[in-house]
Protein backbone atom coordinates (compact mmCIF):
# COMPACT_ATOMS: atom_id res chain seq x y z
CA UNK A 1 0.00 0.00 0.00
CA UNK A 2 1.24 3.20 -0.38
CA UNK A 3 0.44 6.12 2.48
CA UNK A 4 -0.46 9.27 1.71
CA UNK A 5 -1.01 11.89 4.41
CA UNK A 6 -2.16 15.64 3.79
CA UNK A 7 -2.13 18.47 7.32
CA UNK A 8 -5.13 20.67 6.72
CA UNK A 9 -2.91 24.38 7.14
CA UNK A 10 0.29 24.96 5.66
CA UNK A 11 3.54 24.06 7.38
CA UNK A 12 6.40 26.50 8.60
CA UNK A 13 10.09 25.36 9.59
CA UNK A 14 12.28 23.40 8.03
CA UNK A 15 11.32 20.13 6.03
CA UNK A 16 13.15 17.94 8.99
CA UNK A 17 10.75 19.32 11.52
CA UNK A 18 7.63 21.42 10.42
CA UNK A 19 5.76 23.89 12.75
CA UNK A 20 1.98 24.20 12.33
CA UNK A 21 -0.62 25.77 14.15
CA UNK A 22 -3.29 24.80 16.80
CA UNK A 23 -6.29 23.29 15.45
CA UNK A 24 -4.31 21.85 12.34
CA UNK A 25 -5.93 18.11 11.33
CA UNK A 26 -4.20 15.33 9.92
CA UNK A 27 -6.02 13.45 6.81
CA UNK A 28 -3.80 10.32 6.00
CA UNK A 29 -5.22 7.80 3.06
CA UNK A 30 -3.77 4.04 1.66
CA UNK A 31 -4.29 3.43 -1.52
CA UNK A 32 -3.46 -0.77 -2.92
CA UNK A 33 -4.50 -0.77 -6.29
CA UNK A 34 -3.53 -4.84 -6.34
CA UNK A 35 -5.35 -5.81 -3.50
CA UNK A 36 -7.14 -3.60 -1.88
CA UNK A 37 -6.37 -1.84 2.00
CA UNK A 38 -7.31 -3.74 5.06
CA UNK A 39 -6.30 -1.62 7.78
CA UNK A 40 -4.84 2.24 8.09
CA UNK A 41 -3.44 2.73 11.54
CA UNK A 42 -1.58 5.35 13.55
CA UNK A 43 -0.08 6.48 17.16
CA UNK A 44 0.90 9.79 18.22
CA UNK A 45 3.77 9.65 20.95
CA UNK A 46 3.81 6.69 22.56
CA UNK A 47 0.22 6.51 22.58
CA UNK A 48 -1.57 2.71 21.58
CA UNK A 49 -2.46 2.56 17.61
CA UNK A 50 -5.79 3.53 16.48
CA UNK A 51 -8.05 2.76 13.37
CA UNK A 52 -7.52 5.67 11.13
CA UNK A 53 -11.64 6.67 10.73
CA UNK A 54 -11.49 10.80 10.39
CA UNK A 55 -8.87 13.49 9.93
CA UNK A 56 -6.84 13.73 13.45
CA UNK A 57 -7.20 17.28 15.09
CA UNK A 58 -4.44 18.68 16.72
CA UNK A 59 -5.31 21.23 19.65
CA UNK A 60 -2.26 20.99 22.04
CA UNK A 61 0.96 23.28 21.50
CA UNK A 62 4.13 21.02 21.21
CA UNK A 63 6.13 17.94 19.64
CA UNK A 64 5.15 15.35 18.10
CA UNK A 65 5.39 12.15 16.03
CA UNK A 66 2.96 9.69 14.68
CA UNK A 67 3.52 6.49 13.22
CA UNK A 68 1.13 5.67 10.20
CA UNK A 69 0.85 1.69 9.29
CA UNK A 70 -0.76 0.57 6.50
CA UNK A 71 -1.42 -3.37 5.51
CA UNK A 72 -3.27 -4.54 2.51
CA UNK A 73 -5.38 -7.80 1.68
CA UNK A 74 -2.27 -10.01 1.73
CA UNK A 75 0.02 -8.95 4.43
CA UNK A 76 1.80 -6.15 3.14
CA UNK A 77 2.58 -3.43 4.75
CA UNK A 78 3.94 0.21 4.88
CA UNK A 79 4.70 2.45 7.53
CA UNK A 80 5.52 6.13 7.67
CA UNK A 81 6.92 8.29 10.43
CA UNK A 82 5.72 12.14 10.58
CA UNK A 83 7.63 14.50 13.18
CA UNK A 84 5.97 18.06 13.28
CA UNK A 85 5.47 20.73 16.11
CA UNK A 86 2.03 22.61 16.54
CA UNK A 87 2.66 26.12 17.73
């Protein structure tokens, strides 16, 4: 699968770590043309993985990353790592 992701206000700072502001949401997609996607997961911190099921608001000033995990109908999978700040 391949994982696209798409922040709903435009980014400041460098491309290594990106600043955006409070109330920015996070719309992520996986797209298998071959098989189809099973499952689009993330986790922000060291929080547990979630179902991806609506655009991820972010309200809270400060750092963060968030793991994205695709799999499709056969056991692939893809994962992405986003690091960002919300100011």
């Amino acid at each position: 699968p391949i994982i696209n992701v798409k922040f709903s206000n435009a980014g400041s700072g460098s491309a290594d770590q990106p600043v955006y502001p409070v109330g920015t949401a996070l719309e992520m997609e996986a797209v298998d043309t071959l098989s189809g996607t099973a499952r689009l997961a993330y986790a922000i911190n060291s929080e547990p993985e979630e179902t991806f099921t609506a655009p991820v608001q972010f309200d809270r000033t400060g750092d963060y990353t968030v793991s994205v995990r695709a799999a499709d109908n056969v056991e692939n999978s893809e994962n992405q790592i986003l690091r960002f700040s919300i100011q």
